[in-house]
N, C-alpha and C. Protein backbone atom coordinates (compact mmCIF):
# COMPACT_ATOMS: atom_id res chain seq x y z
N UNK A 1 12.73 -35.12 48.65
CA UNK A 1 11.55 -35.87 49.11
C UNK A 1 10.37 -35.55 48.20
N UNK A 2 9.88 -36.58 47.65
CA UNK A 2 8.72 -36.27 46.55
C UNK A 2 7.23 -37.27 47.43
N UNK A 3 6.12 -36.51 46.88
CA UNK A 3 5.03 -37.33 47.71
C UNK A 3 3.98 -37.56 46.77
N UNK A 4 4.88 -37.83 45.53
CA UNK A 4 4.06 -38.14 43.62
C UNK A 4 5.04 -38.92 43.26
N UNK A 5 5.08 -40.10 42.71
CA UNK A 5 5.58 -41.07 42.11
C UNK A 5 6.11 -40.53 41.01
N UNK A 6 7.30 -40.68 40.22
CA UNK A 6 7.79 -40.33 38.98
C UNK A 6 6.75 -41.11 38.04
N UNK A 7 6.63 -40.76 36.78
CA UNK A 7 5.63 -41.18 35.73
C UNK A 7 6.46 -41.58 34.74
N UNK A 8 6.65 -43.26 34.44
CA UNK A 8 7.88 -43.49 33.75
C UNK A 8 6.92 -44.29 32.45
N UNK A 9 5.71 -44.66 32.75
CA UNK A 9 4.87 -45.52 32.04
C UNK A 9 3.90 -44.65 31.04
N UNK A 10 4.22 -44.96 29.73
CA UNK A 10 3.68 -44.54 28.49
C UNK A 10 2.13 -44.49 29.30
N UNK A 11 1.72 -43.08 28.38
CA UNK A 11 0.59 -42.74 28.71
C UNK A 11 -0.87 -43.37 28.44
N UNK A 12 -0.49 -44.28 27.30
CA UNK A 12 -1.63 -44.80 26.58
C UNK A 12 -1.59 -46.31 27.39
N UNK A 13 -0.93 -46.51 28.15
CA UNK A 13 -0.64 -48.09 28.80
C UNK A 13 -1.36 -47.78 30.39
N UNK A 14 -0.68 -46.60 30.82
CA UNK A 14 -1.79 -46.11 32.20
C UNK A 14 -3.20 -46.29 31.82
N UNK A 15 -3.74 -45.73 30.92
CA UNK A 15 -5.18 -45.63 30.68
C UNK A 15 -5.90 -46.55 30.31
N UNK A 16 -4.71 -48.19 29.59
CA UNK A 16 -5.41 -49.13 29.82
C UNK A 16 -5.42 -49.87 31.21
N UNK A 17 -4.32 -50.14 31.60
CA UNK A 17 -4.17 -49.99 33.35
C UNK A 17 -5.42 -49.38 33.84
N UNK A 18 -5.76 -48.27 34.59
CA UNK A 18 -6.20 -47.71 34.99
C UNK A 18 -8.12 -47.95 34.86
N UNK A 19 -8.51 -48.43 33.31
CA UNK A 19 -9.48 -48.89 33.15
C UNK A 19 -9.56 -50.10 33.63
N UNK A 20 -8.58 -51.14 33.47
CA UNK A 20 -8.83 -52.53 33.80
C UNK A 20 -9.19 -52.52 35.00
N UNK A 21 -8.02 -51.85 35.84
CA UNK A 21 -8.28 -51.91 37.65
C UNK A 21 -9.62 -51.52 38.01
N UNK A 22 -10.11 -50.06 37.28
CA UNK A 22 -11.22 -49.80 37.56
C UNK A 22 -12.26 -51.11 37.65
N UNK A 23 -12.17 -51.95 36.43
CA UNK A 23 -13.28 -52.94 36.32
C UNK A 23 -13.37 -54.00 37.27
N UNK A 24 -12.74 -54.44 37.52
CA UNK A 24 -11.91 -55.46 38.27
C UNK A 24 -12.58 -54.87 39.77
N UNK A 25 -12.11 -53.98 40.13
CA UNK A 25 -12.74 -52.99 41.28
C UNK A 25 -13.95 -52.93 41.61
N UNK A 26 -14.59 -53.03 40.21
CA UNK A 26 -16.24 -52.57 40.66
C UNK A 26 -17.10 -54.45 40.51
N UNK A 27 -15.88 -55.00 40.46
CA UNK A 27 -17.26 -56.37 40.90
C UNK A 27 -17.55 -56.78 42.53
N UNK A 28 -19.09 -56.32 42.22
CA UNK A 28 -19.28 -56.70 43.90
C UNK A 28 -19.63 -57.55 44.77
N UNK A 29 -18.28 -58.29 45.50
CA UNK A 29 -18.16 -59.31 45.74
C UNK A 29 -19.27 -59.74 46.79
N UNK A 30 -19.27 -58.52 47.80
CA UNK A 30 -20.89 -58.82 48.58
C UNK A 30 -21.83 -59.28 47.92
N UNK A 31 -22.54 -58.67 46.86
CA UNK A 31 -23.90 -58.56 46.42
C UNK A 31 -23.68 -60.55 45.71
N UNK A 32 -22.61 -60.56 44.89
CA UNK A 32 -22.10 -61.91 44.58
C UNK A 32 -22.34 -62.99 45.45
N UNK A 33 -21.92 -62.79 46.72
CA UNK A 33 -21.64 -64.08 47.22
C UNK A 33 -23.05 -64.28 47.89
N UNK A 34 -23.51 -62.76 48.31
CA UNK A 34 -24.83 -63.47 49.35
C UNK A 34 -25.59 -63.48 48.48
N UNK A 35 -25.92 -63.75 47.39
CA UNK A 35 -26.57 -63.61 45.99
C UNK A 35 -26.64 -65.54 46.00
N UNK A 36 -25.26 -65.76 45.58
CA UNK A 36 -24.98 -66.99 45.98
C UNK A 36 -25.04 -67.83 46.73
N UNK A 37 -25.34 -67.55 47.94
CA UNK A 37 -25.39 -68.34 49.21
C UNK A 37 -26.92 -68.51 49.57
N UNK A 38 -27.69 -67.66 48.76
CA UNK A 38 -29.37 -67.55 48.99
C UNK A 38 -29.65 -67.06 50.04
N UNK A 39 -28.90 -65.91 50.76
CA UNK A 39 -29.12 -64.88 51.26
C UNK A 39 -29.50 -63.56 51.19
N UNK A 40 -29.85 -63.50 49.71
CA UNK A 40 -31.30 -62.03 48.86
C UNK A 40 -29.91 -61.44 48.78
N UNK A 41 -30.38 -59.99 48.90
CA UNK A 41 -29.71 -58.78 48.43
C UNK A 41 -28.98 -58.05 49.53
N UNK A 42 -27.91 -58.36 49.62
CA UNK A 42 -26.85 -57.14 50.87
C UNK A 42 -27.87 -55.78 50.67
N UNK A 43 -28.26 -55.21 49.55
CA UNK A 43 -27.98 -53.94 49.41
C UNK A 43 -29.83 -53.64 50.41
N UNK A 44 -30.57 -54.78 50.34
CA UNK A 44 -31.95 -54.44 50.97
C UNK A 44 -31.66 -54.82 52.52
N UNK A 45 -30.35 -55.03 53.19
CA UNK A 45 -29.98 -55.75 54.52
C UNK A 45 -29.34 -54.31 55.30
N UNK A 46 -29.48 -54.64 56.46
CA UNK A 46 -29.15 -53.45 57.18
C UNK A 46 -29.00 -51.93 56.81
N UNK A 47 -27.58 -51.74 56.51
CA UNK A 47 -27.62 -50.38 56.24
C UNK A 47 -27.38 -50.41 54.35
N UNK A 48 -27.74 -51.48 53.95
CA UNK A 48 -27.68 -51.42 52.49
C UNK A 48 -26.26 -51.43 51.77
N UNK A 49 -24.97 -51.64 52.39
CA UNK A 49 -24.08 -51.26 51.60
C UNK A 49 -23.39 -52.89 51.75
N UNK A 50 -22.19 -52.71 50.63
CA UNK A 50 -22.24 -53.83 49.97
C UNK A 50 -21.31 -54.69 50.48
N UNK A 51 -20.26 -54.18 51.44
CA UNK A 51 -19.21 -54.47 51.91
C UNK A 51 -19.47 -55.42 52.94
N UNK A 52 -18.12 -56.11 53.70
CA UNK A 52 -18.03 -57.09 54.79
C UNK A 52 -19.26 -57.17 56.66
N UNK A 53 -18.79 -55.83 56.39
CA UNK A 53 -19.59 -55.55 57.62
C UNK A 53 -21.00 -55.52 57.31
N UNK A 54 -21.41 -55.26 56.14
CA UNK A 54 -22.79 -55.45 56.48
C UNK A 54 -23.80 -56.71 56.19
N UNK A 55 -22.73 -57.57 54.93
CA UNK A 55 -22.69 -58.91 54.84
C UNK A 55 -22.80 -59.55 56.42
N UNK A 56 -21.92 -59.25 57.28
CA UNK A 56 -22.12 -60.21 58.19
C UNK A 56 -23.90 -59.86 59.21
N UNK A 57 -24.48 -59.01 58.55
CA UNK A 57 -25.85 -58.61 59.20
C UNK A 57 -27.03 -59.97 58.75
N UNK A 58 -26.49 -60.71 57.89
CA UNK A 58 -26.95 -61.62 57.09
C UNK A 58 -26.61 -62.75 58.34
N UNK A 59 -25.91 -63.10 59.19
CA UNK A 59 -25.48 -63.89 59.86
C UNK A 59 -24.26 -64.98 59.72
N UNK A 60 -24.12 -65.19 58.22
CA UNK A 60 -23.45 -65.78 58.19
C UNK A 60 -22.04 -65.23 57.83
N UNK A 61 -20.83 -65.64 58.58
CA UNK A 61 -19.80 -65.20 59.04
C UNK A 61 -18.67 -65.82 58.10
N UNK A 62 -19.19 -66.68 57.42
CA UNK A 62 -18.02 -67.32 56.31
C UNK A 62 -18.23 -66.16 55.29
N UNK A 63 -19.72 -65.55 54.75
CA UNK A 63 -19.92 -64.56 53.91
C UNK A 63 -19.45 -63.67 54.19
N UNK A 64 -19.02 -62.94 55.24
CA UNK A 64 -18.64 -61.56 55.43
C UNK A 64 -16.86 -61.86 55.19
N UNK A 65 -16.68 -62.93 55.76
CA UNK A 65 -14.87 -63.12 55.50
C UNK A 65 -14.75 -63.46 54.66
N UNK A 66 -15.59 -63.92 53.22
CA UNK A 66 -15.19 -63.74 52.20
C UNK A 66 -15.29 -62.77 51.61
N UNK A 67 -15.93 -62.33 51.60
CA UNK A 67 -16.48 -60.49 50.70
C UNK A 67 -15.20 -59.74 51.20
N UNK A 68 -14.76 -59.76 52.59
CA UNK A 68 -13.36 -59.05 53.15
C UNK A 68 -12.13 -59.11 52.47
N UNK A 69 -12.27 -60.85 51.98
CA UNK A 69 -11.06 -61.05 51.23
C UNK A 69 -11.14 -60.81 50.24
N UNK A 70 -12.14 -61.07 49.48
CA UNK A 70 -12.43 -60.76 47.71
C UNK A 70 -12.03 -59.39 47.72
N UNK A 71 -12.91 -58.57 48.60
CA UNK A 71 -12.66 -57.27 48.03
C UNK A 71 -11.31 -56.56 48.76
N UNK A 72 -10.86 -57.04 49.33
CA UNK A 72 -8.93 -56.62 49.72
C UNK A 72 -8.08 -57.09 48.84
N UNK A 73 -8.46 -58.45 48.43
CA UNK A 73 -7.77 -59.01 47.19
C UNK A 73 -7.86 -58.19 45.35
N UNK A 74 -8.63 -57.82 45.73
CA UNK A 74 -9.53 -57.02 44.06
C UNK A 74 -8.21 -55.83 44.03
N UNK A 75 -8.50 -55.05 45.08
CA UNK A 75 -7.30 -54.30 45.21
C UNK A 75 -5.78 -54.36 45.21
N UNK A 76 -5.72 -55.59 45.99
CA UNK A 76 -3.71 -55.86 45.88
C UNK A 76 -3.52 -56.23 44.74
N UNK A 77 -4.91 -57.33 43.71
CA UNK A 77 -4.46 -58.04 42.52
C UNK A 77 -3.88 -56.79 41.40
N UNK A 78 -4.86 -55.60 41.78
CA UNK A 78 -5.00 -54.75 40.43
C UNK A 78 -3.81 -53.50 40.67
N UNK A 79 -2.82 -53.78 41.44
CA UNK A 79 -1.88 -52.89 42.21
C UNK A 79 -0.87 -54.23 42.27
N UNK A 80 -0.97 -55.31 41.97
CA UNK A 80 0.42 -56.52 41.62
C UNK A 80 0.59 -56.62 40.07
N UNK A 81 -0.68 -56.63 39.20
CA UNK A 81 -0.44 -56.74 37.72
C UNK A 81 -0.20 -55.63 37.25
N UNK A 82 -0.26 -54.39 37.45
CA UNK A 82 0.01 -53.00 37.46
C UNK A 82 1.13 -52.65 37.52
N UNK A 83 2.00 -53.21 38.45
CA UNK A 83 3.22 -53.29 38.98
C UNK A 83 4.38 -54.06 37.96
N UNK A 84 3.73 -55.12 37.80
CA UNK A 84 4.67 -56.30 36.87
C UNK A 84 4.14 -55.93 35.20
N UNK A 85 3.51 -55.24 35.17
CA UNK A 85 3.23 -54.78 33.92
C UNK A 85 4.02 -53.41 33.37
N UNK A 86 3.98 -52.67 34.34
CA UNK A 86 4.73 -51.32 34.02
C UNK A 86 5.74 -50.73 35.21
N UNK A 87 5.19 -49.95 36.39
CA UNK A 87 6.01 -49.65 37.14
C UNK A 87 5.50 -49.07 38.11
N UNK A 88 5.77 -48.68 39.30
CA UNK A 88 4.98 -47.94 40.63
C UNK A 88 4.03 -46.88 40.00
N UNK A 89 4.05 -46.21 39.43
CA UNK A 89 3.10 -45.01 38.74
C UNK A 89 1.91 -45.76 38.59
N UNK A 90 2.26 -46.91 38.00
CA UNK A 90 0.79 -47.60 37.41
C UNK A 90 0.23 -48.05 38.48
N UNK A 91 1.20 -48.99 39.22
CA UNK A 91 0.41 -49.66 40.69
C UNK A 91 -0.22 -48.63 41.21
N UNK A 92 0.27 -47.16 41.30
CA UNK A 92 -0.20 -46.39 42.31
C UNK A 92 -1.99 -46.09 41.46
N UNK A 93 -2.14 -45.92 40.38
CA UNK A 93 -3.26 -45.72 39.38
C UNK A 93 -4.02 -46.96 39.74
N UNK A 94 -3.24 -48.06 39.37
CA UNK A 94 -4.38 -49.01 39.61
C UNK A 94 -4.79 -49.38 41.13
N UNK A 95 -4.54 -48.59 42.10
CA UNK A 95 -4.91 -48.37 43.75
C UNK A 95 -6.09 -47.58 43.77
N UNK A 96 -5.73 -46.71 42.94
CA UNK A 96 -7.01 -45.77 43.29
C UNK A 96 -7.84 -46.09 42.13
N UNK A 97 -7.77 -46.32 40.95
CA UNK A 97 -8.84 -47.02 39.96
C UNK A 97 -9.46 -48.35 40.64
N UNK A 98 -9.03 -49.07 41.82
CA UNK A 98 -9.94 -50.09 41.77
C UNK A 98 -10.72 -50.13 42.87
N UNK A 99 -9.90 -48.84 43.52
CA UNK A 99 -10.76 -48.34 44.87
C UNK A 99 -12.02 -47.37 44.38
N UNK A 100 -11.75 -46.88 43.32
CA UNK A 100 -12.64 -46.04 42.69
C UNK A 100 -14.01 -47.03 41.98
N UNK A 101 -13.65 -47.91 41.92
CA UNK A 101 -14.29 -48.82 41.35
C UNK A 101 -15.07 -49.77 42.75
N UNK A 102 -14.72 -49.69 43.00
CA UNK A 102 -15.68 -50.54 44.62
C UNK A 102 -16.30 -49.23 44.89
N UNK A 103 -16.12 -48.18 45.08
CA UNK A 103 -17.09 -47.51 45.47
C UNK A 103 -18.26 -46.72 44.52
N UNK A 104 -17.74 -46.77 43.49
CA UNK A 104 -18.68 -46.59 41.86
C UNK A 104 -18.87 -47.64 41.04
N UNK A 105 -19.47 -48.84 41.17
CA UNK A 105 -19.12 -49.75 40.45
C UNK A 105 -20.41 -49.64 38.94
N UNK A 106 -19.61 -50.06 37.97
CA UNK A 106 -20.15 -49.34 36.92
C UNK A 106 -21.51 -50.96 37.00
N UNK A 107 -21.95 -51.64 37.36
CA UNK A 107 -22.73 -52.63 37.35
C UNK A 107 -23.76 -52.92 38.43
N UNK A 108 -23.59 -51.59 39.47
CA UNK A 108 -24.31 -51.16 40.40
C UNK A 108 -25.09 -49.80 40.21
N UNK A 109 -24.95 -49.58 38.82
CA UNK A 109 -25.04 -47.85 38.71
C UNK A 109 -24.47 -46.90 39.20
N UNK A 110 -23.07 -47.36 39.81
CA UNK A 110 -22.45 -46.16 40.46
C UNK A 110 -22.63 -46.45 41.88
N UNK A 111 -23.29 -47.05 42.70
CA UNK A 111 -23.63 -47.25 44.04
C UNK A 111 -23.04 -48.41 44.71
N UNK A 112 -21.60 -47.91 45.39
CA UNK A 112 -21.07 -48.78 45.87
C UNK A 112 -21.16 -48.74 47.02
N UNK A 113 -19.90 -49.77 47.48
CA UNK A 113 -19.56 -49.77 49.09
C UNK A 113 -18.67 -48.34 49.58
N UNK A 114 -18.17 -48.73 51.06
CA UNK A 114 -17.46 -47.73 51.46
C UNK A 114 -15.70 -47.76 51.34
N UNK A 115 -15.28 -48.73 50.54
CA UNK A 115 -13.82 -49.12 50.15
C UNK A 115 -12.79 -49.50 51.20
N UNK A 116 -13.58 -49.78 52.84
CA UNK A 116 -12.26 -50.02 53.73
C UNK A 116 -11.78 -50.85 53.11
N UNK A 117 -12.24 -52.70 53.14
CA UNK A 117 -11.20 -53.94 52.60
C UNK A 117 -10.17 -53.39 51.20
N UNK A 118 -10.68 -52.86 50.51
CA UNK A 118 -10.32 -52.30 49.03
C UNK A 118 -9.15 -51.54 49.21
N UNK A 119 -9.22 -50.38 50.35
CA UNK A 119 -8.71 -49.68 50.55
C UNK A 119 -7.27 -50.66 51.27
N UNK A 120 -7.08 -51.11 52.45
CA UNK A 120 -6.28 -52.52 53.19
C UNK A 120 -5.46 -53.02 51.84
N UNK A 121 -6.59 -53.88 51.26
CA UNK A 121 -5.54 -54.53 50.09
C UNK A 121 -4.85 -53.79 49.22
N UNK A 122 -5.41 -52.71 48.71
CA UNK A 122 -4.14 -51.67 48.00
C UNK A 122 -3.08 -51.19 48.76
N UNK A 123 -3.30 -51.02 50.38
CA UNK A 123 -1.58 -50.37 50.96
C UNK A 123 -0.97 -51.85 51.25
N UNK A 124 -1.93 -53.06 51.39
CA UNK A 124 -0.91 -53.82 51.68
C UNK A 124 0.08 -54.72 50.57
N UNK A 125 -0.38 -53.98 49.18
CA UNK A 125 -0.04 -54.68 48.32
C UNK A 125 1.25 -53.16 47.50
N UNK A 126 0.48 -52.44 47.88
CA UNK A 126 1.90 -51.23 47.62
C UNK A 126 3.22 -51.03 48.66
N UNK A 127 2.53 -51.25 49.74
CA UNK A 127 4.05 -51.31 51.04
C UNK A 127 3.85 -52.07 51.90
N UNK A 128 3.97 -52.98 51.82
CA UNK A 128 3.29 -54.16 52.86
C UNK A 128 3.25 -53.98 54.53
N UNK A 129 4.51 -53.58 54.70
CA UNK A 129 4.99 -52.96 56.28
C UNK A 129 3.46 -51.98 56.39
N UNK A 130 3.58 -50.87 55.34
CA UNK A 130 2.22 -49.62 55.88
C UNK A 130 0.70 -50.42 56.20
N UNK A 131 0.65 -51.46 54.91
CA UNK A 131 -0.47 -51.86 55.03
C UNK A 131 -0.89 -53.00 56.06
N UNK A 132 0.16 -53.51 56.72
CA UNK A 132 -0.13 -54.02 58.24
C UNK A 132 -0.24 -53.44 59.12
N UNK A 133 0.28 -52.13 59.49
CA UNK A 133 -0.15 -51.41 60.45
C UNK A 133 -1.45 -50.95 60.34
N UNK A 134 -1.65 -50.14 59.45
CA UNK A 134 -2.87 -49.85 58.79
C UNK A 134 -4.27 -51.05 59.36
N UNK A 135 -4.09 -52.69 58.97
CA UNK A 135 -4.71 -53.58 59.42
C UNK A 135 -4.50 -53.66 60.97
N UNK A 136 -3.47 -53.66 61.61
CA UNK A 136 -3.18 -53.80 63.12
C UNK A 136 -4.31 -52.44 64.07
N UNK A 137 -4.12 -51.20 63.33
CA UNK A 137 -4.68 -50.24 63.50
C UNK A 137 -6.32 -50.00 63.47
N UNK A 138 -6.61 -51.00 62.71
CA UNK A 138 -8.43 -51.40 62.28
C UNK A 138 -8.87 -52.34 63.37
N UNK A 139 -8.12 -53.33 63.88
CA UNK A 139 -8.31 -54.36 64.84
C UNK A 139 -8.32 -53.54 66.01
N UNK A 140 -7.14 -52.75 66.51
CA UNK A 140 -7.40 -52.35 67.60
C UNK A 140 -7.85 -51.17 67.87
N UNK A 141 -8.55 -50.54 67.09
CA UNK A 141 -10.00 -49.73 66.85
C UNK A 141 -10.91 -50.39 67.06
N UNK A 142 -11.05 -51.35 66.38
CA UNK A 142 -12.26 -52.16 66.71
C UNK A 142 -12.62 -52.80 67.71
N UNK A 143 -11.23 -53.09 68.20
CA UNK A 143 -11.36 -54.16 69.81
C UNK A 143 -11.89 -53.15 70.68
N UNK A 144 -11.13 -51.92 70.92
CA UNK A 144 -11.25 -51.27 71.84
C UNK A 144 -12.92 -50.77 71.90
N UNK A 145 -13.31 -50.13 70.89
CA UNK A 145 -14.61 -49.30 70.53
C UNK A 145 -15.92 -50.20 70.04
N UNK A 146 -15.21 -51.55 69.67
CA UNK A 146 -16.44 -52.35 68.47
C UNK A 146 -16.99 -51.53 67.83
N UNK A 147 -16.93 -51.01 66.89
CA UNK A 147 -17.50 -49.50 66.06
C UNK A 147 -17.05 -50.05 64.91
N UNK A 148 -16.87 -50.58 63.99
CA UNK A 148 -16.64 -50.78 62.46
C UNK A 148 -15.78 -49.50 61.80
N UNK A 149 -17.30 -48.64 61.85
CA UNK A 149 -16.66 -47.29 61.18
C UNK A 149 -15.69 -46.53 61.65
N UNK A 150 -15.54 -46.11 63.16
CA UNK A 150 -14.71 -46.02 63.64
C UNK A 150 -13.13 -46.71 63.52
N UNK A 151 -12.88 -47.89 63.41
CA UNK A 151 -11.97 -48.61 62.83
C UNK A 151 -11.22 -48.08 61.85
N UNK A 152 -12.85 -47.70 60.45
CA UNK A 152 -12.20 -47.46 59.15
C UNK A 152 -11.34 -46.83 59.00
N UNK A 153 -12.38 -45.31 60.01
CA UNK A 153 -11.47 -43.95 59.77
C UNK A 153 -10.50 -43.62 59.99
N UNK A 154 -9.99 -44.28 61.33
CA UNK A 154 -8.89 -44.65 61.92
C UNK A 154 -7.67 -44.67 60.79
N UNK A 155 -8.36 -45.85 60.84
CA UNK A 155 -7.26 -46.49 59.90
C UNK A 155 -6.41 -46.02 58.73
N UNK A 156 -7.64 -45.37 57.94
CA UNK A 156 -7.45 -44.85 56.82
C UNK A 156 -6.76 -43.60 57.17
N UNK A 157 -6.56 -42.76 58.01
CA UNK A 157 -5.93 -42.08 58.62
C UNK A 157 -4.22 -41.88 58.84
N UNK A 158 -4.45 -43.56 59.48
CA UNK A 158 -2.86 -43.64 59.71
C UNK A 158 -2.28 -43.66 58.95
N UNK A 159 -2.71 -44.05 57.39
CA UNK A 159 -1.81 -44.68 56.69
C UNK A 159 -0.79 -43.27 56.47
N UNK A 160 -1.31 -42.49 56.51
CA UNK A 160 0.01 -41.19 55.96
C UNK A 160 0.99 -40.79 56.97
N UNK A 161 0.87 -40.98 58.40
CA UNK A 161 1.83 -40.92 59.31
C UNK A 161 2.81 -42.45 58.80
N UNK A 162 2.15 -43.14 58.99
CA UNK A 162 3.07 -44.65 58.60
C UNK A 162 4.21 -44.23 57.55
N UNK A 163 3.41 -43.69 56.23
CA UNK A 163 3.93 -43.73 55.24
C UNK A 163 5.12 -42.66 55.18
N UNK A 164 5.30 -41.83 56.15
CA UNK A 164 5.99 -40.35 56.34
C UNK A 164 7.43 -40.95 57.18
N UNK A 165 6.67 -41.86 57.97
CA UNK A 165 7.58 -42.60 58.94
C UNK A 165 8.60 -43.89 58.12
N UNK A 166 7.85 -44.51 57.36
CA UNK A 166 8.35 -45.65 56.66
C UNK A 166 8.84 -45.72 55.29
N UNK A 167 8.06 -44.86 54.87
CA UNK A 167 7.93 -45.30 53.25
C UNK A 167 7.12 -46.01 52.60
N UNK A 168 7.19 -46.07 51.00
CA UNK A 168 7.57 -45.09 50.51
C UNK A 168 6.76 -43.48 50.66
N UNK A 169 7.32 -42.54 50.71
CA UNK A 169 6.87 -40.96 50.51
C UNK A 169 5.91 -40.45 49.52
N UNK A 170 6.55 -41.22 48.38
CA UNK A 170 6.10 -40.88 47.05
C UNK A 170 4.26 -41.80 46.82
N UNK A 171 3.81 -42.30 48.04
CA UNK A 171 2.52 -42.67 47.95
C UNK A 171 1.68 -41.61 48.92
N UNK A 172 2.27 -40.76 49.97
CA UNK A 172 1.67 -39.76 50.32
C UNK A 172 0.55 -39.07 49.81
N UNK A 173 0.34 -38.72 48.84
CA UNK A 173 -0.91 -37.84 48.28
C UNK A 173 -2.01 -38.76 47.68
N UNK A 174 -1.40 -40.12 47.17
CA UNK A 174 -2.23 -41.32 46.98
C UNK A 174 -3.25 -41.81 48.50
N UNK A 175 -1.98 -41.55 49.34
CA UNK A 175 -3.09 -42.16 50.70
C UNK A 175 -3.79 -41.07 51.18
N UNK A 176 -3.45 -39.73 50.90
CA UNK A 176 -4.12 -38.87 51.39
C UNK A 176 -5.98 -38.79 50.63
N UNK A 177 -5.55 -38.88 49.51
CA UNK A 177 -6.77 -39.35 48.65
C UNK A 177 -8.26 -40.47 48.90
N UNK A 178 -7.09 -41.26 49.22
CA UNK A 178 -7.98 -42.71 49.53
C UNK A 178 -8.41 -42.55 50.80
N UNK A 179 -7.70 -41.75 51.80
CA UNK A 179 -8.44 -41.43 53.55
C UNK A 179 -9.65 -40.85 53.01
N UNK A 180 -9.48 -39.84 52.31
CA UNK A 180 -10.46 -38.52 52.38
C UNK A 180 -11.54 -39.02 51.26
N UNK A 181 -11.68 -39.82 50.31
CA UNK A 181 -13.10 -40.73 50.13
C UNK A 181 -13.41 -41.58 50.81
N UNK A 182 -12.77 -42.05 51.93
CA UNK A 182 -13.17 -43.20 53.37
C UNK A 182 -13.82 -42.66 53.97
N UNK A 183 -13.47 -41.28 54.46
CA UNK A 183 -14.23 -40.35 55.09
C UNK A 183 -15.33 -39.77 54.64
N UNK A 184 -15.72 -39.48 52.90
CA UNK A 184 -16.39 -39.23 52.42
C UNK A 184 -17.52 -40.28 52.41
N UNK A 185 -17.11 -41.15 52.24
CA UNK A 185 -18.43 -42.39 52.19
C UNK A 185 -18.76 -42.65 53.70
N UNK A 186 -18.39 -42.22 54.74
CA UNK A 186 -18.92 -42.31 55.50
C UNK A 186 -19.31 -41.47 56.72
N UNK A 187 -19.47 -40.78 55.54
CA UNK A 187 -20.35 -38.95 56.57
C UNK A 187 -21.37 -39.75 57.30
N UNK A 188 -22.30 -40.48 56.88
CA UNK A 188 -23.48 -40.66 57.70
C UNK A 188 -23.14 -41.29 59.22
N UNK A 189 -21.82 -42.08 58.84
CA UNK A 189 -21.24 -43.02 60.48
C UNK A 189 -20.55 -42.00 61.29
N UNK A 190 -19.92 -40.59 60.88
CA UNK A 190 -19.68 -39.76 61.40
C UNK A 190 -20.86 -39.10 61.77
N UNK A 191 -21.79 -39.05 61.63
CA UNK A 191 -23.03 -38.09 62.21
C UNK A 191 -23.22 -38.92 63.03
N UNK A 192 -23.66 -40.21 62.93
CA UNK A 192 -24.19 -40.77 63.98
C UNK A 192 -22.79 -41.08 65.26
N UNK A 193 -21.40 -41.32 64.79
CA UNK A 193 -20.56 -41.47 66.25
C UNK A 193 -20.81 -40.21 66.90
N UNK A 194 -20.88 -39.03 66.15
CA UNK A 194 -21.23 -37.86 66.91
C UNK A 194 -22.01 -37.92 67.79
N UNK A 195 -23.34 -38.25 67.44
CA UNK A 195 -24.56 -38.43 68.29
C UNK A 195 -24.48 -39.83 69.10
N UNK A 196 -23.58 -40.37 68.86
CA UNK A 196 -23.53 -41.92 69.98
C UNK A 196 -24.67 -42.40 69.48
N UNK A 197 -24.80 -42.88 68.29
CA UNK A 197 -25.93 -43.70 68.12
C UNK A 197 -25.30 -44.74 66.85
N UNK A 198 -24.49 -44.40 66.50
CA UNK A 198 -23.79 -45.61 65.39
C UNK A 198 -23.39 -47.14 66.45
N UNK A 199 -23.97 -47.83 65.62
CA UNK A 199 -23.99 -49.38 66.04
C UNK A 199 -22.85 -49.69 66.54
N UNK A 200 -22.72 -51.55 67.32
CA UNK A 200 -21.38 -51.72 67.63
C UNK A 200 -21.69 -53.31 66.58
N UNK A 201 -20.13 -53.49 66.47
CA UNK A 201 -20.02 -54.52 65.82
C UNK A 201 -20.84 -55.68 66.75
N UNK A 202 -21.55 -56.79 66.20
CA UNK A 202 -22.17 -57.74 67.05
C UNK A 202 -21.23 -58.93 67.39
N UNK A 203 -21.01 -58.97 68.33
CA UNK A 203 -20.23 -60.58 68.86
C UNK A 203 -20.51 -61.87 68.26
């Protein structure tokens, strides 16, 4: 049982991999669309960050389900050409390069979102089975609690029981990774569920 992918892909081909995904990763589809829609700046709107949930603070609800998909899609795309280009090693690189990239985006100065959608589209595009539960697991976090963040953490959570349970193994330390900057970007929603003062999603 291994919980590291074998490394079968020339080294100099990862690192172009690995850059591309990154780039690809860091376009931010929030700041884009409500940019576009003549809805100002996500990043001066609620809690400032760039992602779905806070897009929809803007009101409009076609914007937030697109920013959801763009940026879940950014991730499966750069973890499918990764894949058909070289081999699981790379997909697994270009998962966390493009997740690394939504949350550092080099065209934001480094100041990204918090990578849930990003995070979704990379397991559902590396194990599809994990990365539906994973999504099933965000919904009914959310139904139950309406808490967003709550959802995330959740979520991002399960994926390593799933993955222990299902497969593959060899993405184990990859998802362990990607939980524990989910969690990292969102120390501040953990202080506040602590204190019962973090928002609920709005109806």
């Amino acid at each position: 049982m291994t919980v590291l992918p074998e490394i079968t892909t020339q080294p100099l081909l990862l690192v172009a991999i690995g850059l591309g995904a990154y780039l690809l990763g860091s376009i931010p589809f929030g700041v884009v669309i409500t940019r576009a829609l003549g809805l100002g700046d996500v990043r001066k709107i609620g809690s400032g960050n760039i992602g779905a949930t806070n897009v929809l603070r803007t009101g409009n609800k076609g914007a937030a389900a697109a920013t959801l998909l763009l940026d879940a899609g950014k991730g499966a795309v750069a973890v499918l050409i990764a894949r058909a280009i070289a081999g699981e090693d790379a997909a697994q690189l270009a998962a966390l390069a493009s997740f690394l990239g939504h949350l550092f985006p080099v065209w934001l100065g480094f100041k990204g979102g918090k990578g849930v959608a990003t995070f979704l589209g990379t397991m559902l595009a590396l194990a599809w089975p994990v990365g539906l539960l994973c999504c099933a697991t965000w919904l009914v976090i959310a139904r139950v609690t309406r808490i967003s963040s709550a959802s995330a953490l959740v979520a991002s959570l399960a994926a390593t029981p799933f993955l222990w349970g299902l497969g593959p193994r060899s993405m184990i330390v990859l998802a362990l990774a990607l939980a524990g900057l989910v969690w990292l970007r969102h120390r501040a929603n953990i202080e506040r569920l602590l204190a019962g003062t973090e928002p609920r999603i709005s109806r």
